[in-house]
N, C-alpha and C. Protein backbone atom coordinates (compact mmCIF):
# COMPACT_ATOMS: atom_id res chain seq x y z
N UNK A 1 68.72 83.77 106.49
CA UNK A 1 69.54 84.13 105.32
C UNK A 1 68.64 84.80 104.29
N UNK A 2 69.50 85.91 103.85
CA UNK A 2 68.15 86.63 102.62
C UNK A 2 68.26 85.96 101.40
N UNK A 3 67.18 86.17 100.84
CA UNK A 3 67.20 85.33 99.12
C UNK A 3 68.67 85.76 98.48
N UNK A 4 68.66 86.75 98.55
CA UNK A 4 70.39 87.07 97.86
C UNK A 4 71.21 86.30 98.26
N UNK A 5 71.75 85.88 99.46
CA UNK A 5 72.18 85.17 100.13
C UNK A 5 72.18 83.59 99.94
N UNK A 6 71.40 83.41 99.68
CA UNK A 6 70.47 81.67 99.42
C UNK A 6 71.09 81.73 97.81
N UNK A 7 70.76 82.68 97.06
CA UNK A 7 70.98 82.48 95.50
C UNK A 7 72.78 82.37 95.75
N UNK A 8 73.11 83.29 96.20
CA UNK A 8 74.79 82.96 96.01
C UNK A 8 75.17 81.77 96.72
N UNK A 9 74.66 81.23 97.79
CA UNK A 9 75.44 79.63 98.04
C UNK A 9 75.08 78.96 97.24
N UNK A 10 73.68 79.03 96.62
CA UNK A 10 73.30 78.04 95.47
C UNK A 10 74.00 78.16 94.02
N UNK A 11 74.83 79.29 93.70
CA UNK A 11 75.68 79.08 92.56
C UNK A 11 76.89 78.82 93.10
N UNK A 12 77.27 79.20 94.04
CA UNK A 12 78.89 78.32 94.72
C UNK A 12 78.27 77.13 94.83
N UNK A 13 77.53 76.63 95.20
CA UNK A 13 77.55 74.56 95.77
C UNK A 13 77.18 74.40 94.00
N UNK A 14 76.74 74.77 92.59
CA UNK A 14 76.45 74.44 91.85
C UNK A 14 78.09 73.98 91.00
N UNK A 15 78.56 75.41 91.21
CA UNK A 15 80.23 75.30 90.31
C UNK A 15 80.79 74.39 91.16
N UNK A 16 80.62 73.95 92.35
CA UNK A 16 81.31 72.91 93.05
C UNK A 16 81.07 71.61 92.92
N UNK A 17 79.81 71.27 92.60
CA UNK A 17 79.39 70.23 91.98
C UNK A 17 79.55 69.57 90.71
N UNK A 18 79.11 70.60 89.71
CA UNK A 18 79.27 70.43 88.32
C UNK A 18 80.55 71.87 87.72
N UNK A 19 81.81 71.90 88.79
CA UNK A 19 82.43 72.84 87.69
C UNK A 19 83.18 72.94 86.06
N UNK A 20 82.88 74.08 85.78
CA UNK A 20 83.26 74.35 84.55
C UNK A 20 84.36 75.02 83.98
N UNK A 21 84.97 73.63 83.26
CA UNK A 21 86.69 73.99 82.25
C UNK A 21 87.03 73.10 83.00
N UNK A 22 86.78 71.84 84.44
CA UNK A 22 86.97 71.13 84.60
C UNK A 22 87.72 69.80 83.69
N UNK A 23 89.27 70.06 83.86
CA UNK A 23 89.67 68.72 83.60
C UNK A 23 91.05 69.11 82.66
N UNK A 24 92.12 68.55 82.30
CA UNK A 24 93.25 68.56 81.50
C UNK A 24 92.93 69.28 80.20
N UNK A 25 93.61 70.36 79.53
CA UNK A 25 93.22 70.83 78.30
C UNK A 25 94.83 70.37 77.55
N UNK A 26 94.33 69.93 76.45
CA UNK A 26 95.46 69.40 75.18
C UNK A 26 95.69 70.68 74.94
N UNK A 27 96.75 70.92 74.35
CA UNK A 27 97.66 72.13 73.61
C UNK A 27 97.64 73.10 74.59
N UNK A 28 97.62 72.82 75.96
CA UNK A 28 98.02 74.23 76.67
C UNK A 28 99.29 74.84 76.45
N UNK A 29 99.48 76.01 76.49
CA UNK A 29 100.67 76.97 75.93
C UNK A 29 101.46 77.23 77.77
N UNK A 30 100.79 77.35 78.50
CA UNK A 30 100.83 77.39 80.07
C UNK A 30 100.53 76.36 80.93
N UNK A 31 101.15 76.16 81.92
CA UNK A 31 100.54 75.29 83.32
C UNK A 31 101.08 76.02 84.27
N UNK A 32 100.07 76.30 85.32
CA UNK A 32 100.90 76.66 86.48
C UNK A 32 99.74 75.84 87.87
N UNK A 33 100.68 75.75 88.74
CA UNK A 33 100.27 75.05 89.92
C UNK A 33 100.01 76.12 91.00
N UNK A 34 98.70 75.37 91.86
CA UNK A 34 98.75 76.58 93.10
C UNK A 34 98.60 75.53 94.28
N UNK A 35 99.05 75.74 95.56
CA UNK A 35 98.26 74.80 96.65
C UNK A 35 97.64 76.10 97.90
N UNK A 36 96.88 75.97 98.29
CA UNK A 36 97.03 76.24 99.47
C UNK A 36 96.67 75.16 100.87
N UNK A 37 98.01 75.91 101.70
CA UNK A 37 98.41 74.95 102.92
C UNK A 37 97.48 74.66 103.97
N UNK A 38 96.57 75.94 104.17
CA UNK A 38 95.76 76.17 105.22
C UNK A 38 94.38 74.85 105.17
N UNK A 39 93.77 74.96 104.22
CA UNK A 39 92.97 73.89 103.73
C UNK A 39 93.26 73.05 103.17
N UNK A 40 94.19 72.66 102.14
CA UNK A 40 94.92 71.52 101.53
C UNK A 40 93.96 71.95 100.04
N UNK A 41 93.99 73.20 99.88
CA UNK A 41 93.31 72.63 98.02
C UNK A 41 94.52 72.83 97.35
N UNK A 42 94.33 71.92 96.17
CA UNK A 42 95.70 71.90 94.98
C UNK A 42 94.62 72.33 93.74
N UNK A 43 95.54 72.81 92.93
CA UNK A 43 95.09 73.64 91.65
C UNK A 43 96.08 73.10 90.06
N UNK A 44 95.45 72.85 89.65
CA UNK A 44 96.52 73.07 88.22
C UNK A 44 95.61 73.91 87.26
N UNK A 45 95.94 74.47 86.48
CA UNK A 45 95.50 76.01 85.82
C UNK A 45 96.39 75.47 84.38
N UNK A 46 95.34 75.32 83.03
CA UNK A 46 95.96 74.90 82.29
C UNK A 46 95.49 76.31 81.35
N UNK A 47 96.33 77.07 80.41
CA UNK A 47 95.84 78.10 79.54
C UNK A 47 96.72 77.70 78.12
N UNK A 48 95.73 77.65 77.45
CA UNK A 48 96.16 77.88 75.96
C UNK A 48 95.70 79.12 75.15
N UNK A 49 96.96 80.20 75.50
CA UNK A 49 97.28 81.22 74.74
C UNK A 49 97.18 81.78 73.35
N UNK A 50 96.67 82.41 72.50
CA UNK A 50 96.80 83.17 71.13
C UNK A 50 97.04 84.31 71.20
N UNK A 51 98.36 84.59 71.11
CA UNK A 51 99.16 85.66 71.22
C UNK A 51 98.55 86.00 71.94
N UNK A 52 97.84 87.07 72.42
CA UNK A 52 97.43 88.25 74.19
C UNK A 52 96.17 87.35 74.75
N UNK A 53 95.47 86.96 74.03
CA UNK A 53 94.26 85.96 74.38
C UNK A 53 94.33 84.99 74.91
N UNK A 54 93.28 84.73 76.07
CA UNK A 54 93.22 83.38 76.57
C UNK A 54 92.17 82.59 75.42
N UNK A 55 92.55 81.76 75.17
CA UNK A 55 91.88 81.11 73.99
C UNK A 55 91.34 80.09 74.78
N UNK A 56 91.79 79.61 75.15
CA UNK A 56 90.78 78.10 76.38
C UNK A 56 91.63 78.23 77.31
N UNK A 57 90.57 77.37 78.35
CA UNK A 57 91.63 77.77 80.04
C UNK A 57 90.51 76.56 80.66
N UNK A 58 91.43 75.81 81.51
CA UNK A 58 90.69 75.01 82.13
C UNK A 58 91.61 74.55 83.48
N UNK A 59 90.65 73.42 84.66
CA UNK A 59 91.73 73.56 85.54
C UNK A 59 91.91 71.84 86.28
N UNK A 60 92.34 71.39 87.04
CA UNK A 60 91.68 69.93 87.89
C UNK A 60 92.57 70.63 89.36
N UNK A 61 92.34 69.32 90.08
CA UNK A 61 92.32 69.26 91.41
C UNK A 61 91.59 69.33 92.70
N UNK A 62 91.35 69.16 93.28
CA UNK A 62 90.40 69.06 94.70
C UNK A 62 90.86 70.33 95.37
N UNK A 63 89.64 70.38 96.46
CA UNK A 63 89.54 71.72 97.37
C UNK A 63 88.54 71.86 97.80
N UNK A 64 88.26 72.91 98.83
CA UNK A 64 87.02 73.14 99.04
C UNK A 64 85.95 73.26 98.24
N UNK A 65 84.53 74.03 98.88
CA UNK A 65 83.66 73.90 97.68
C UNK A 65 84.00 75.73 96.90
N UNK A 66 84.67 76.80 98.17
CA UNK A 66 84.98 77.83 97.95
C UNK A 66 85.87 77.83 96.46
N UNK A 67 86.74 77.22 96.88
CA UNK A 67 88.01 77.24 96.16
C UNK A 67 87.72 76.56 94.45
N UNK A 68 86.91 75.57 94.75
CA UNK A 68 86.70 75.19 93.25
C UNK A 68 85.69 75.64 92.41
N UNK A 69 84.88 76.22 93.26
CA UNK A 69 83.75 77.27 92.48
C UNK A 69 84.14 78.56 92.22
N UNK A 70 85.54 79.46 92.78
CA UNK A 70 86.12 80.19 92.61
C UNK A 70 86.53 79.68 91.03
N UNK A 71 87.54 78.67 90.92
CA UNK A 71 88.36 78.28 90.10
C UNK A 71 87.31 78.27 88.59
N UNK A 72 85.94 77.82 89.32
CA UNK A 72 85.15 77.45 87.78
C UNK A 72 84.57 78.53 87.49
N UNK A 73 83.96 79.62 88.24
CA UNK A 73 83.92 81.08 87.71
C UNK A 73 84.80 81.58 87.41
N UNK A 74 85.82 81.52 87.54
CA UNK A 74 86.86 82.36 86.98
C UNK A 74 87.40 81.90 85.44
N UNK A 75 87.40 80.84 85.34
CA UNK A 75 87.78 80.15 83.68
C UNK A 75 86.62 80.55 83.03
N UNK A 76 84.99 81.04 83.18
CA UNK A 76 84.06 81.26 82.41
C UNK A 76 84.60 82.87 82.30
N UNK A 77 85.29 83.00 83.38
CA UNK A 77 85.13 85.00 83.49
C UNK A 77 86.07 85.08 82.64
N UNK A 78 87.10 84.62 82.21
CA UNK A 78 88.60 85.10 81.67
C UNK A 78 89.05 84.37 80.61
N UNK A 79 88.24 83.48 79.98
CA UNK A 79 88.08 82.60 78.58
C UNK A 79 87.67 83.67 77.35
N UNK A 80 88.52 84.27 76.56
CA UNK A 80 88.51 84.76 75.59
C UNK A 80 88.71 86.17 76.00
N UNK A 81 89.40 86.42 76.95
CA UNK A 81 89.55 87.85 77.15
C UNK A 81 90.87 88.23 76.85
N UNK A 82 91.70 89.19 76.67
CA UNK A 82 93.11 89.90 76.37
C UNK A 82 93.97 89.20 77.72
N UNK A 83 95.03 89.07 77.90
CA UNK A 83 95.47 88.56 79.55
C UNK A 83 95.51 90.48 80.19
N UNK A 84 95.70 91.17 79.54
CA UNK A 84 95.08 92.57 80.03
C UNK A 84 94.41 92.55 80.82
N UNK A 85 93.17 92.05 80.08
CA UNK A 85 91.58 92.46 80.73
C UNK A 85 91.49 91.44 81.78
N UNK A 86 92.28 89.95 81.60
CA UNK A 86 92.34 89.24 82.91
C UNK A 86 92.87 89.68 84.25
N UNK A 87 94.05 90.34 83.91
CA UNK A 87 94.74 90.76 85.04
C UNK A 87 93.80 92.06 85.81
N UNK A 88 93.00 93.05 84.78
CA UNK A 88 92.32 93.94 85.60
C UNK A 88 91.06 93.13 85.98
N UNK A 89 90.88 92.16 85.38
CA UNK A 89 89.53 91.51 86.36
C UNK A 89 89.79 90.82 87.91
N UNK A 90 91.64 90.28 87.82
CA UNK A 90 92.16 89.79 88.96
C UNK A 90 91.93 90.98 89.86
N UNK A 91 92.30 92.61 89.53
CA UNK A 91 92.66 93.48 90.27
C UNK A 91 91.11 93.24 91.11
N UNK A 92 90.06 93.96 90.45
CA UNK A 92 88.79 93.90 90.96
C UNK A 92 88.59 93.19 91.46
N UNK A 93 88.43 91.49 91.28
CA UNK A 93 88.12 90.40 91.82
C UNK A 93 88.93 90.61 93.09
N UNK A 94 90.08 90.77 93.70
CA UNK A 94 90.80 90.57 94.35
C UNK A 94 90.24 91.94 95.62
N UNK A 95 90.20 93.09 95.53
CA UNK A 95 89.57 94.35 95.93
C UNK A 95 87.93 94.01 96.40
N UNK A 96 87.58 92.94 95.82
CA UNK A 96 86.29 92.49 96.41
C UNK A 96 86.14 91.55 97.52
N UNK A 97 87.01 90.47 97.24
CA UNK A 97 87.25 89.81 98.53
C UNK A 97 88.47 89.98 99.86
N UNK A 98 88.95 91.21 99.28
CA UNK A 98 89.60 91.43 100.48
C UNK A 98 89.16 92.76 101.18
N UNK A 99 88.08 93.35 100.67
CA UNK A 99 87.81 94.70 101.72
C UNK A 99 86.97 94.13 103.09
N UNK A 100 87.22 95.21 104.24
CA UNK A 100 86.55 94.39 104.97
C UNK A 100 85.49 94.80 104.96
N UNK A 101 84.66 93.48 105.52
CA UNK A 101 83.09 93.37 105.61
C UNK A 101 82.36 94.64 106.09
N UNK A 102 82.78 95.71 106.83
CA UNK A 102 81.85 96.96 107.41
C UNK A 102 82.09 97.99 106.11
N UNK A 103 83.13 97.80 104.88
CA UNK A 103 83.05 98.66 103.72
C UNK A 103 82.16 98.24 102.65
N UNK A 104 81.64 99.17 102.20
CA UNK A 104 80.98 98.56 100.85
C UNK A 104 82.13 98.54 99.85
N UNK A 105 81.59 97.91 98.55
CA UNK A 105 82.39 97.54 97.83
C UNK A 105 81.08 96.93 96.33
N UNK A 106 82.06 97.06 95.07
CA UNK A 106 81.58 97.56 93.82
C UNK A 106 81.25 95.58 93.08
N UNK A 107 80.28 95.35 93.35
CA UNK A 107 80.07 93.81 93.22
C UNK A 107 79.60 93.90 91.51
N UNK A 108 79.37 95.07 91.10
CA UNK A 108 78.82 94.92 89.75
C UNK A 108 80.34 95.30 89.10
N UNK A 109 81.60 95.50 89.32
CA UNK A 109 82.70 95.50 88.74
C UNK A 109 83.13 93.93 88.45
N UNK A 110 82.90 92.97 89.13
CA UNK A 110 83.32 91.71 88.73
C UNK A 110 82.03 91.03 88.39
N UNK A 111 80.80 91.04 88.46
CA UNK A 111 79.82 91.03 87.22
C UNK A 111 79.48 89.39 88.46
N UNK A 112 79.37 87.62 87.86
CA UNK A 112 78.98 86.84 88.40
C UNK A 112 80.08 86.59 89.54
N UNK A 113 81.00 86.99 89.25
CA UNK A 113 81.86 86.46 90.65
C UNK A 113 81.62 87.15 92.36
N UNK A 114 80.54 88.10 91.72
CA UNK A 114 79.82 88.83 93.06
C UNK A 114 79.57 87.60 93.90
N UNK A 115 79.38 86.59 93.39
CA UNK A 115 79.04 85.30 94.85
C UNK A 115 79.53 85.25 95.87
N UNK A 116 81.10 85.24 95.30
CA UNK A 116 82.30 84.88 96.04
C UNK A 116 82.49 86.44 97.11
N UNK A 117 82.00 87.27 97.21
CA UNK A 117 81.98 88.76 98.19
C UNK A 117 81.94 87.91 99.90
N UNK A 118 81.02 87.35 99.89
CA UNK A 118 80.69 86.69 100.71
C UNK A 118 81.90 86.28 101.98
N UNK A 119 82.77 85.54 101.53
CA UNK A 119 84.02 85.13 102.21
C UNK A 119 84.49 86.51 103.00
N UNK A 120 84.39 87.46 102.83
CA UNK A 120 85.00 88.48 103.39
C UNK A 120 84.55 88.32 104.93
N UNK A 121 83.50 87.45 105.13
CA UNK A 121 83.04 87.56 106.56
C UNK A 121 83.97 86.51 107.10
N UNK A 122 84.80 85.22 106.54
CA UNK A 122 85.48 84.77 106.91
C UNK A 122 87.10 84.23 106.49
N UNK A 123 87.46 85.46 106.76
CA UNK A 123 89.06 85.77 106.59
C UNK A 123 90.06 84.58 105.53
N UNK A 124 90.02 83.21 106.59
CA UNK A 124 90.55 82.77 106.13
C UNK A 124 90.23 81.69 104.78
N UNK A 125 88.65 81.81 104.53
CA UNK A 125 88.58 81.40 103.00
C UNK A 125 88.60 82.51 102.28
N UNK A 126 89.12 83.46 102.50
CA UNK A 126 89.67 84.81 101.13
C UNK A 126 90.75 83.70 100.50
N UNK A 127 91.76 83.03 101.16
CA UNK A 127 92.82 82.14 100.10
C UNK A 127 92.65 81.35 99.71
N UNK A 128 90.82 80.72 99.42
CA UNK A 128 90.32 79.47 99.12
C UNK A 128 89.99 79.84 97.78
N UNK A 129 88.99 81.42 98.18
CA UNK A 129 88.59 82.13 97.01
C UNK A 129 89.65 82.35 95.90
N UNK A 130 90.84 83.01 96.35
CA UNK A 130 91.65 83.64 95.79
C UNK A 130 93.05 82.63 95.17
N UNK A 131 92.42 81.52 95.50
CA UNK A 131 94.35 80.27 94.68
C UNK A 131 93.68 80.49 93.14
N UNK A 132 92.66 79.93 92.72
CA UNK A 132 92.69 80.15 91.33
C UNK A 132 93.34 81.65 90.30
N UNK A 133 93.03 82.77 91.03
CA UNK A 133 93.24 83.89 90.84
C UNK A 133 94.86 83.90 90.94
N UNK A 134 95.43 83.91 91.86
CA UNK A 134 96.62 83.78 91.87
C UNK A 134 97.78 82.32 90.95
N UNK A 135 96.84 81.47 90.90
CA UNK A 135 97.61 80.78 89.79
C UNK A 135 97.19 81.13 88.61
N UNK A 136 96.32 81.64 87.87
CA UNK A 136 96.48 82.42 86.80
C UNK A 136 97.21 83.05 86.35
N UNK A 137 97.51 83.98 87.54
CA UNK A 137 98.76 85.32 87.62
C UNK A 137 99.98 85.20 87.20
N UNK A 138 100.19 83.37 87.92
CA UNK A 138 101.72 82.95 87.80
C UNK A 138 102.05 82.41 86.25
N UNK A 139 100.42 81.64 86.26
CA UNK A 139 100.79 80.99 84.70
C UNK A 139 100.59 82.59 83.59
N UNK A 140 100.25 83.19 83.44
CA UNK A 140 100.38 84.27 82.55
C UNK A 140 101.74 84.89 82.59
N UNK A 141 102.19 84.83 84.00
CA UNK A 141 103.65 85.52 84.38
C UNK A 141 104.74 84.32 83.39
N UNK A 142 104.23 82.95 83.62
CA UNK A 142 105.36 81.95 83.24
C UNK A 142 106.23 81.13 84.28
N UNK A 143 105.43 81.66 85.41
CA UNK A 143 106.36 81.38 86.47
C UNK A 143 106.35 79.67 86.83
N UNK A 144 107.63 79.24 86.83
CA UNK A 144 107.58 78.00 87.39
C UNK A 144 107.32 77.25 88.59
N UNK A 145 107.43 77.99 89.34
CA UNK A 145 106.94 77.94 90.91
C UNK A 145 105.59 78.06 91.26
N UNK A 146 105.23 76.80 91.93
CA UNK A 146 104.01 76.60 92.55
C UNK A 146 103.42 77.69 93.13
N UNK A 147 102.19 78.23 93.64
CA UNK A 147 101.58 79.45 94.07
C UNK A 147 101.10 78.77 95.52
N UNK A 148 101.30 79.50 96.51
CA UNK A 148 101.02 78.71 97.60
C UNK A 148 100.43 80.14 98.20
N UNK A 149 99.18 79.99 98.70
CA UNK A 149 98.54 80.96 99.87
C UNK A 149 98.67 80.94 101.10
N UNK A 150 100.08 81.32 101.91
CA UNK A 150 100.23 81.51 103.10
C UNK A 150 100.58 82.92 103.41
């Protein structure tokens, strides 16, 4: 494995260990739920809104180590940003882990979540990576319905 390589499992097993925005946030303006079926991770995605701004965002639930180090980079990536600039960071973020592995692809567009590139070599944790991302989507949308990755 190359040092690049070694450094990115070592910040995924870190946010998996000790992740961050971890845990129930008081005055959320949003909740939205995600599961996915394939692995069994559950998500709750709590955002407290100021007018276009995510003003705090935090999340709980179990999952892989993919899925919850996804979840804890992504609340550092999208904590005080416009829900604008969230949704075009979803776009990118999302364009990164789903191209396939023989394309290159723009890892300095999503800045630390370059870790997560990685999964592209195995298909089916792209929806481990990608539940936090997608319950964001729903809770910004309002949507009441759980987000499920099948």
């Amino acid at each position: 494995m190359s040092e690049l390589s070694d450094l990115y499992q070592e910040v995924i097993l870190d946010h998996n260990r000790r992740p961050r925005n971890f845990g129930t946030l008081t005055g959320a303006t949003r909740v939205a739920d995600g599961h996915n079926p394939l692995c069994g991770d559950r998500l709750r995605l709590y955002l407290k809104l100021d007018g276009d701004r995510i003003e705090n965002i935090s999340f709980e639930g179990s999952g892989c180590a993919i899925s919850k180090a996804s979840a804890s980079l992504m609340t550092d990536a999208v904590k005080g940003r416009s829900t604008g600039e969230a949704m075009e960071l979803f776009d990118r973020f999302h364009q990164v882990v789903t191209t396939p592995i023989d394309e290159a692809i723009d890892e300095a567009s999503v800045g630390k979540l370059a870790v997560l590139a990685g999964v592209r070599e195995f298909p089916a944790r792209v929806k481990c990576a990608s539940l936090a991302w997608h319950t964001l989507k729903a809770a910004l949308a309002g949507a009441a319905d759980p987000v499920k990755t099948e």
